[in-house]
C-alpha atoms as a PDB file:
ATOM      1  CA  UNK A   1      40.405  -2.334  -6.189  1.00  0.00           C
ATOM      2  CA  UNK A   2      41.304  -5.656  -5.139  1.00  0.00           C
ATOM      3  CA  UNK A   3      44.226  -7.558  -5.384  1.00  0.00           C
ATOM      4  CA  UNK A   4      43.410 -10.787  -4.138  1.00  0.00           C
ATOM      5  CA  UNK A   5      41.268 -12.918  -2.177  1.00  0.00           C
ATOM      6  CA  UNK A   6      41.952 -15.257   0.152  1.00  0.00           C
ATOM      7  CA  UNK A   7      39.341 -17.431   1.841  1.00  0.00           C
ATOM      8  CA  UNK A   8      37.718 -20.577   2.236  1.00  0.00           C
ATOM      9  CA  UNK A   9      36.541 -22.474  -1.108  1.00  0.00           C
ATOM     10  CA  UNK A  10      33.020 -22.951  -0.589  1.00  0.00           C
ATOM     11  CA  UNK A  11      31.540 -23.758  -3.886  1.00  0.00           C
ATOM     12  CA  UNK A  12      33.324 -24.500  -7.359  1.00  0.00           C
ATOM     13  CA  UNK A  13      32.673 -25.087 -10.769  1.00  0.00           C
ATOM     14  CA  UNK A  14      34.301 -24.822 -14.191  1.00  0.00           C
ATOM     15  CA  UNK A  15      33.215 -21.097 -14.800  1.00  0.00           C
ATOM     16  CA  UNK A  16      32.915 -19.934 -11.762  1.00  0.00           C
ATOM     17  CA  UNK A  17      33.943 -20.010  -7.495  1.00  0.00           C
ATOM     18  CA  UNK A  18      32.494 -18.640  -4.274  1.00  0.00           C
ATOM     19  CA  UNK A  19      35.078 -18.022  -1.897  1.00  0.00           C
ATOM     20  CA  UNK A  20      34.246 -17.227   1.925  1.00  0.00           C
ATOM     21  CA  UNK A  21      36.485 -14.303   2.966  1.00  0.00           C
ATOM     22  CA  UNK A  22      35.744 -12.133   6.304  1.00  0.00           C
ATOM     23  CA  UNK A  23      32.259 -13.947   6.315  1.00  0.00           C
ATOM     24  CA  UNK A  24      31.373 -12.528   2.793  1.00  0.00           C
ATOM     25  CA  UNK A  25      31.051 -14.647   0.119  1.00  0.00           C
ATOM     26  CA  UNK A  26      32.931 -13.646  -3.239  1.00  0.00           C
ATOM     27  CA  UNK A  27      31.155 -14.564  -6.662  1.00  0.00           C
ATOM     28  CA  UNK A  28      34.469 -15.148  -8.399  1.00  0.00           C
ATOM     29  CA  UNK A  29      34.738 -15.855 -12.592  1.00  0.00           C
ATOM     30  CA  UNK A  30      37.358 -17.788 -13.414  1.00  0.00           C
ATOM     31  CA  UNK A  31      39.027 -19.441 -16.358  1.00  0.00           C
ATOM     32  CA  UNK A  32      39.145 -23.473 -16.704  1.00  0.00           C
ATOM     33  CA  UNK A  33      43.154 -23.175 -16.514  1.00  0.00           C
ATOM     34  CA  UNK A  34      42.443 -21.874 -12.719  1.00  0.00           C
ATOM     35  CA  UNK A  35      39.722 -24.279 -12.367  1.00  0.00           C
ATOM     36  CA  UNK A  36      42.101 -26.885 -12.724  1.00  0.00           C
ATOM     37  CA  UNK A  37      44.256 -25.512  -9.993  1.00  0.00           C
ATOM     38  CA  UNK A  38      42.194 -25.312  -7.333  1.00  0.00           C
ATOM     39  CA  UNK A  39      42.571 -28.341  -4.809  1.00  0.00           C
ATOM     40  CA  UNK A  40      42.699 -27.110  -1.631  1.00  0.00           C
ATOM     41  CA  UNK A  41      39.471 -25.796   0.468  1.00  0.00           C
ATOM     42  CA  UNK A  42      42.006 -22.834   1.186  1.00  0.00           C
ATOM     43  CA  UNK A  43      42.446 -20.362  -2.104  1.00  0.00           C
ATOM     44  CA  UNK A  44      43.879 -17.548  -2.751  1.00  0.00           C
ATOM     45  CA  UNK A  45      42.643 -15.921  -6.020  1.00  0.00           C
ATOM     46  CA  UNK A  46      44.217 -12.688  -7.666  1.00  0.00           C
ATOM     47  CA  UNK A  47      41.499 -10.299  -8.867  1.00  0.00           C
ATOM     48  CA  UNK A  48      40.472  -7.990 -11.281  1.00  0.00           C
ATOM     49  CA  UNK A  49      37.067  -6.146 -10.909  1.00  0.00           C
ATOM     50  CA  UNK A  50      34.977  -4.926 -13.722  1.00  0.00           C
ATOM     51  CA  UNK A  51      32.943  -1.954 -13.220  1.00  0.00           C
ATOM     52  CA  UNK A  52      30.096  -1.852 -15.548  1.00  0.00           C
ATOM     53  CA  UNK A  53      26.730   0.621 -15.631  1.00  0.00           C
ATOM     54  CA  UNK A  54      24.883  -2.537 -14.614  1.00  0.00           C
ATOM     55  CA  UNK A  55      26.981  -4.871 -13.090  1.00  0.00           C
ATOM     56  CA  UNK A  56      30.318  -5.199 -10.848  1.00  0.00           C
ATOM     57  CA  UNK A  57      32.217  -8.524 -11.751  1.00  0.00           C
ATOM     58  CA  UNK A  58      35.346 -10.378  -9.928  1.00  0.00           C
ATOM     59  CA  UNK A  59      37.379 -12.051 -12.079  1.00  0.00           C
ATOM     60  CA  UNK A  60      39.887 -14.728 -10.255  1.00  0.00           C
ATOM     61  CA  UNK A  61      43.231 -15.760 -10.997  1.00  0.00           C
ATOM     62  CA  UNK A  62      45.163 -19.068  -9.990  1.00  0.00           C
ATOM     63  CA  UNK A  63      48.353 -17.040 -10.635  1.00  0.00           C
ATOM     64  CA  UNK A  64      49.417 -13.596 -11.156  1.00  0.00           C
ATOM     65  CA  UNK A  65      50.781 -14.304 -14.270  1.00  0.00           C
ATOM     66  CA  UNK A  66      47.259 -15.471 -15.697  1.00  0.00           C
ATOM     67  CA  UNK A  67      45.798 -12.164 -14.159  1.00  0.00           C
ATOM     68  CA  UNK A  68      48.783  -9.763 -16.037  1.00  0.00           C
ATOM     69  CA  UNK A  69      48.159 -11.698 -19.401  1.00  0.00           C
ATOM     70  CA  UNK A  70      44.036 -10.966 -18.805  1.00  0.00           C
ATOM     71  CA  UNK A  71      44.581  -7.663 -18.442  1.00  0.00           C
ATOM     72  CA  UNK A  72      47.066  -7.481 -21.382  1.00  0.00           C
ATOM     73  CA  UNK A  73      44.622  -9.015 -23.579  1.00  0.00           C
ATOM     74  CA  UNK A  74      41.280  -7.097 -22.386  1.00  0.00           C
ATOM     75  CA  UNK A  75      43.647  -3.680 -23.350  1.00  0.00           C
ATOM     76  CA  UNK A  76      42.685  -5.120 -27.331  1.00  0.00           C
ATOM     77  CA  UNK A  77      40.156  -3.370 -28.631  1.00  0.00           C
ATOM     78  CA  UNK A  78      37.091  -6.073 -29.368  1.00  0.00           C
ATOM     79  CA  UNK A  79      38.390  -8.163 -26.725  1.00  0.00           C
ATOM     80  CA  UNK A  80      36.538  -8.114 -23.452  1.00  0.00           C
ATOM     81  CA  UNK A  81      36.683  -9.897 -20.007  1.00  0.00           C
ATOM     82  CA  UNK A  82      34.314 -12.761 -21.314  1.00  0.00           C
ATOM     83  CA  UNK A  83      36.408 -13.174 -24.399  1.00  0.00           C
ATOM     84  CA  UNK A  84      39.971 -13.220 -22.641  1.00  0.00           C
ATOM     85  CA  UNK A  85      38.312 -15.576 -19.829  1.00  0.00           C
ATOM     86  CA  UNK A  86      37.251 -18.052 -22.605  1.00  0.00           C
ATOM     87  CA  UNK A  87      40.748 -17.721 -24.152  1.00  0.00           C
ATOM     88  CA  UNK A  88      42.544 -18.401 -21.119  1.00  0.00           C
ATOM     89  CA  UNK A  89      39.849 -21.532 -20.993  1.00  0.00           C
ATOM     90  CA  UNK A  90      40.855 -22.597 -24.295  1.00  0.00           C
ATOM     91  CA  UNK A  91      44.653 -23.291 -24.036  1.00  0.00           C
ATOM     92  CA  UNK A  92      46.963 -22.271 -21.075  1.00  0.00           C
ATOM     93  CA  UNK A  93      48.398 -18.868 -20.406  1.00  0.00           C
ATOM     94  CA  UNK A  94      52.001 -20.458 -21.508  1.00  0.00           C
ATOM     95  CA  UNK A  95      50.624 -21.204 -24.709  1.00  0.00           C
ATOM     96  CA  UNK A  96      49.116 -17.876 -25.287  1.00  0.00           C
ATOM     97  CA  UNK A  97      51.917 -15.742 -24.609  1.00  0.00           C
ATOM     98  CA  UNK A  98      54.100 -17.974 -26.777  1.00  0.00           C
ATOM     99  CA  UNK A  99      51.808 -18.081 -29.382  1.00  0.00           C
ATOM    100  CA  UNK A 100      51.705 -14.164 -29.391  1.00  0.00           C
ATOM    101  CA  UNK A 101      55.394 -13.562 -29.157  1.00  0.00           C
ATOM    102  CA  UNK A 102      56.130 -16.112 -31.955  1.00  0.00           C
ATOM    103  CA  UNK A 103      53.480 -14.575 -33.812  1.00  0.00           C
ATOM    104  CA  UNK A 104      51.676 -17.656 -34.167  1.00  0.00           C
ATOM    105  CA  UNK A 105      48.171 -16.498 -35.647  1.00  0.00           C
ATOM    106  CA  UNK A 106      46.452 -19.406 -36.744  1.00  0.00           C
ATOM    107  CA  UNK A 107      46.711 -21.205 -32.970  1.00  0.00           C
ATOM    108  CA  UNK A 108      45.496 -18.255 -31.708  1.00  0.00           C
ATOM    109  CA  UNK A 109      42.408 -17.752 -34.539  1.00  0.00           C
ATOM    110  CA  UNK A 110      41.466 -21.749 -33.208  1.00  0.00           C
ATOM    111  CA  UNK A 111      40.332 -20.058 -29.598  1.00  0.00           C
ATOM    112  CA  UNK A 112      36.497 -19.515 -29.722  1.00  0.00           C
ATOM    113  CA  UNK A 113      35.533 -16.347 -30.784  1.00  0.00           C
ATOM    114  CA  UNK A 114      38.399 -15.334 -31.918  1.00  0.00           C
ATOM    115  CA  UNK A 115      38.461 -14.510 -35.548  1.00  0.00           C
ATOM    116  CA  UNK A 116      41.241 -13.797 -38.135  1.00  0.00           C
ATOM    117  CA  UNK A 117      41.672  -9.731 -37.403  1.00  0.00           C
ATOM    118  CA  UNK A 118      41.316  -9.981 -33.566  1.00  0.00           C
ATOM    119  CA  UNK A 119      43.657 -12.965 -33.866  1.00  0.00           C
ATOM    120  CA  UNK A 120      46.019 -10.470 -35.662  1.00  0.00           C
ATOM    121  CA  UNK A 121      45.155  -7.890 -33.232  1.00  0.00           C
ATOM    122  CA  UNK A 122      46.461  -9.456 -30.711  1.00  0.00           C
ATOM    123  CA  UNK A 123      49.670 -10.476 -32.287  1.00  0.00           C
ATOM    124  CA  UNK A 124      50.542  -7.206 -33.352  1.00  0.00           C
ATOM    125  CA  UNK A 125      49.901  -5.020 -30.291  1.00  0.00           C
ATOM    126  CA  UNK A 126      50.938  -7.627 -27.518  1.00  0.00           C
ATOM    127  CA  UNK A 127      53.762  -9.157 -29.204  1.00  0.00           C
ATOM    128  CA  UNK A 128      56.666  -6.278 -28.146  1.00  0.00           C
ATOM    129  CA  UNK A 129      55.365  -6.186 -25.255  1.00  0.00           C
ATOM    130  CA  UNK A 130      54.966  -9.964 -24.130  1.00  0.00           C
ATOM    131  CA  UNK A 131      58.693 -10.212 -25.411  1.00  0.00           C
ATOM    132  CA  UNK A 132      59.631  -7.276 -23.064  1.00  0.00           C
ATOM    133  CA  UNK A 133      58.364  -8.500 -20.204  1.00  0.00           C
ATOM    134  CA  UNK A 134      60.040 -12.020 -21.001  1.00  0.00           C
ATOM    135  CA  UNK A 135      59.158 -15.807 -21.533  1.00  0.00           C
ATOM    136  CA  UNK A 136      59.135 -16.725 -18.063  1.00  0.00           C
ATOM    137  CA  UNK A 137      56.737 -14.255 -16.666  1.00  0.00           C
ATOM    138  CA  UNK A 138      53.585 -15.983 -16.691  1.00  0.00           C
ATOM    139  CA  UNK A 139      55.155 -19.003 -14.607  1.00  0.00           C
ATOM    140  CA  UNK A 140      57.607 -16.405 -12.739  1.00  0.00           C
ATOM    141  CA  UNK A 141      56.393 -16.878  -8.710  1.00  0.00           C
ATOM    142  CA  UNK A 142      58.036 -13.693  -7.037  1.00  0.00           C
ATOM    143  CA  UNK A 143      58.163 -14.893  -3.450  1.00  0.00           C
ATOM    144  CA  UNK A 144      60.350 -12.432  -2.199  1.00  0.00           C
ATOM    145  CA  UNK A 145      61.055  -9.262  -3.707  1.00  0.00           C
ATOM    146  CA  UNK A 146      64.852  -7.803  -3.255  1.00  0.00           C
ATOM    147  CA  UNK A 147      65.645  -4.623  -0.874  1.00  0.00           C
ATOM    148  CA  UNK A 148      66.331  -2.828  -4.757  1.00  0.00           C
ATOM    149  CA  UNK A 149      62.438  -3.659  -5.809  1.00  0.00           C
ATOM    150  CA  UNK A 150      61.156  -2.377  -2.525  1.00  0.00           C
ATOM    151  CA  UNK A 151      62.780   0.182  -2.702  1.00  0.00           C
ATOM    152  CA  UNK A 152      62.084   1.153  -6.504  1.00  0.00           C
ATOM    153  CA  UNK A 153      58.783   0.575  -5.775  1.00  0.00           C
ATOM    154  CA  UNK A 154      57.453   2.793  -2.767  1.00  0.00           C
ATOM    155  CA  UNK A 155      59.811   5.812  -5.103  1.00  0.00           C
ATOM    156  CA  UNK A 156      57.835   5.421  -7.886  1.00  0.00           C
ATOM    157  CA  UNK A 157      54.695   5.117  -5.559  1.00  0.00           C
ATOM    158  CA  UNK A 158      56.316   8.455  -3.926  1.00  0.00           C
ATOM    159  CA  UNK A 159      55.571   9.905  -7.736  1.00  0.00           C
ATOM    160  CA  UNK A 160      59.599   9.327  -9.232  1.00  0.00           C
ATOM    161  CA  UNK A 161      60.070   8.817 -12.556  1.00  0.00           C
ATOM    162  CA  UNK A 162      61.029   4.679 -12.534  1.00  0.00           C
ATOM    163  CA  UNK A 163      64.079   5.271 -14.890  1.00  0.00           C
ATOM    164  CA  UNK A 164      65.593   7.965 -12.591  1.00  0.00           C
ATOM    165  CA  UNK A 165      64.909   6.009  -9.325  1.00  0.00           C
ATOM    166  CA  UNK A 166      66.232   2.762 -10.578  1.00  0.00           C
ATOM    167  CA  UNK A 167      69.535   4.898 -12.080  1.00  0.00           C
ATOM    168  CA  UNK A 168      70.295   6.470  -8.155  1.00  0.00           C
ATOM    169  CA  UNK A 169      69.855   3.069  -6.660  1.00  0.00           C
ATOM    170  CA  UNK A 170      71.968   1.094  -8.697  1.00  0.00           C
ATOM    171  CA  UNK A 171      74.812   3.990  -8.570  1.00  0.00           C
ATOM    172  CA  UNK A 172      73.909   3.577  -4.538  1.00  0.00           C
ATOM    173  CA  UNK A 173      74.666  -0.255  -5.013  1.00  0.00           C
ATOM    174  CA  UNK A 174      76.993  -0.433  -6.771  1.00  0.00           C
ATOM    175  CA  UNK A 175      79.161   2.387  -4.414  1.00  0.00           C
ATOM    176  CA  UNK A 176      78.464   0.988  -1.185  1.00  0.00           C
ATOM    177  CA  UNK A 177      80.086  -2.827  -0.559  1.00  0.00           C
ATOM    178  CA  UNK A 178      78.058  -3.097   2.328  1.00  0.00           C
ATOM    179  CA  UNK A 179      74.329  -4.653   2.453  1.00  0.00           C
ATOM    180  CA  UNK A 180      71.578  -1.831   2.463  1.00  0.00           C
ATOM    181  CA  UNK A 181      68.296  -2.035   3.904  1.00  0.00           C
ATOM    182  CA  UNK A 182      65.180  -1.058   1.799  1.00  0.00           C
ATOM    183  CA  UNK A 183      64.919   2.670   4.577  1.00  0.00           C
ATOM    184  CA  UNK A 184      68.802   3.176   3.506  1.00  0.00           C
ATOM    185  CA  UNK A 185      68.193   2.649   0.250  1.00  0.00           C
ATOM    186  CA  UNK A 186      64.661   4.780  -0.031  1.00  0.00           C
ATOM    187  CA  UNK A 187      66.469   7.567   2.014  1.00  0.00           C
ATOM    188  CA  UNK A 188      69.557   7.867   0.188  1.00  0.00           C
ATOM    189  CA  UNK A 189      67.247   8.405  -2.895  1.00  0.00           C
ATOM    190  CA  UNK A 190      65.332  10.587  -1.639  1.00  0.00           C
ATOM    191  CA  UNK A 191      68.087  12.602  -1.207  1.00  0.00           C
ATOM    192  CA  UNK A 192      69.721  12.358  -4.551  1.00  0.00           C
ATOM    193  CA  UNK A 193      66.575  12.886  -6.727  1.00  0.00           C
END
């Protein structure tokens, strides 16, 4: 529902953050790891909102490569927002996805709350796809996206299958030797698919 925040820090402690936004002020949760990275009276956080019977909770994000690894980790079964908060509390996101991919178990069992088959858990259904997505992708800052990602992205927003949209615009690419703009690109798919 929302994908960040951005606002003026007006209170801030190690578990959680009220951030003045549009002269509403956000209860955020966050993890020590973005506690640590807030310094500036102007934050940007990247959210996640849990919808419970009782209870709608932000969760904040210094980076959103902590945010993707929370919501990889809340997909465990057993493991929910309070439990992947105090993970990502307990050691850094870099150290979490490495110990997952490396399939280190024990550093993982060491987090609080965390016991020997949810340790496992977590190893064995994150692990492909941690290594998938790559060891950089937690500290990965994508300032700028390329005309290709645009593109790719408002066609599979448009309802195309990724594979097939990403196979017409690098065929496009590679074709033309000239520099397309995201509209060329978008209409010459939409043409081809």
């Amino acid at each position: 529902m929302y994908a960040y925040i951005s606002g003026k820090l007006t209170f801030k402690n190690p578990a959680f953050v009220v951030v003045e936004a549009g002269g509403v002020g956000y209860h955020i949760n966050i993890s020590l790891h973005t506690f640590s990275q807030l310094e500036h009276e102007s934050v940007k956080l990247f959210t996640w909102l849990h919808v419970k019977e009782d209870a709608h909770t932000l969760y904040g994000f210094a980076e959103e490569g902590e945010r993707r690894l929370f919501l990889h980790l809340i997909s465990i079964s057993g493991i929910g927002p309070n439990t992947a908060r105090m993970m990502l509390s307990s050691i850094t996101p870099d150290e979490i996805q490495a110990a997952i991919v490396n399939g280190n178990v024990p550093l993982i069992q060491r987090i609080k709350g965390i016991g020997p088959k949810s340790a496992q858990r977590i190893v064995l259904e994150l692990q492909d796809k941690l290594r998938k997505e790559g060891p950089d992708t937690l500290t990965r800052v994508v300032v700028s996206k390329t005309v290709k990602d645009e593109a790719l992205t408002a066609l599979v927003t448009l309802g195309f299958a990724r594979n097939a949209a990403e196979k017409v615009i690098d065929q496009e690419l590679k074709r033309t030797n000239e520099e397309l703009t995201v509209e060329q690109l978008i209409k010459f798919a939409l043409k081809s698919l």
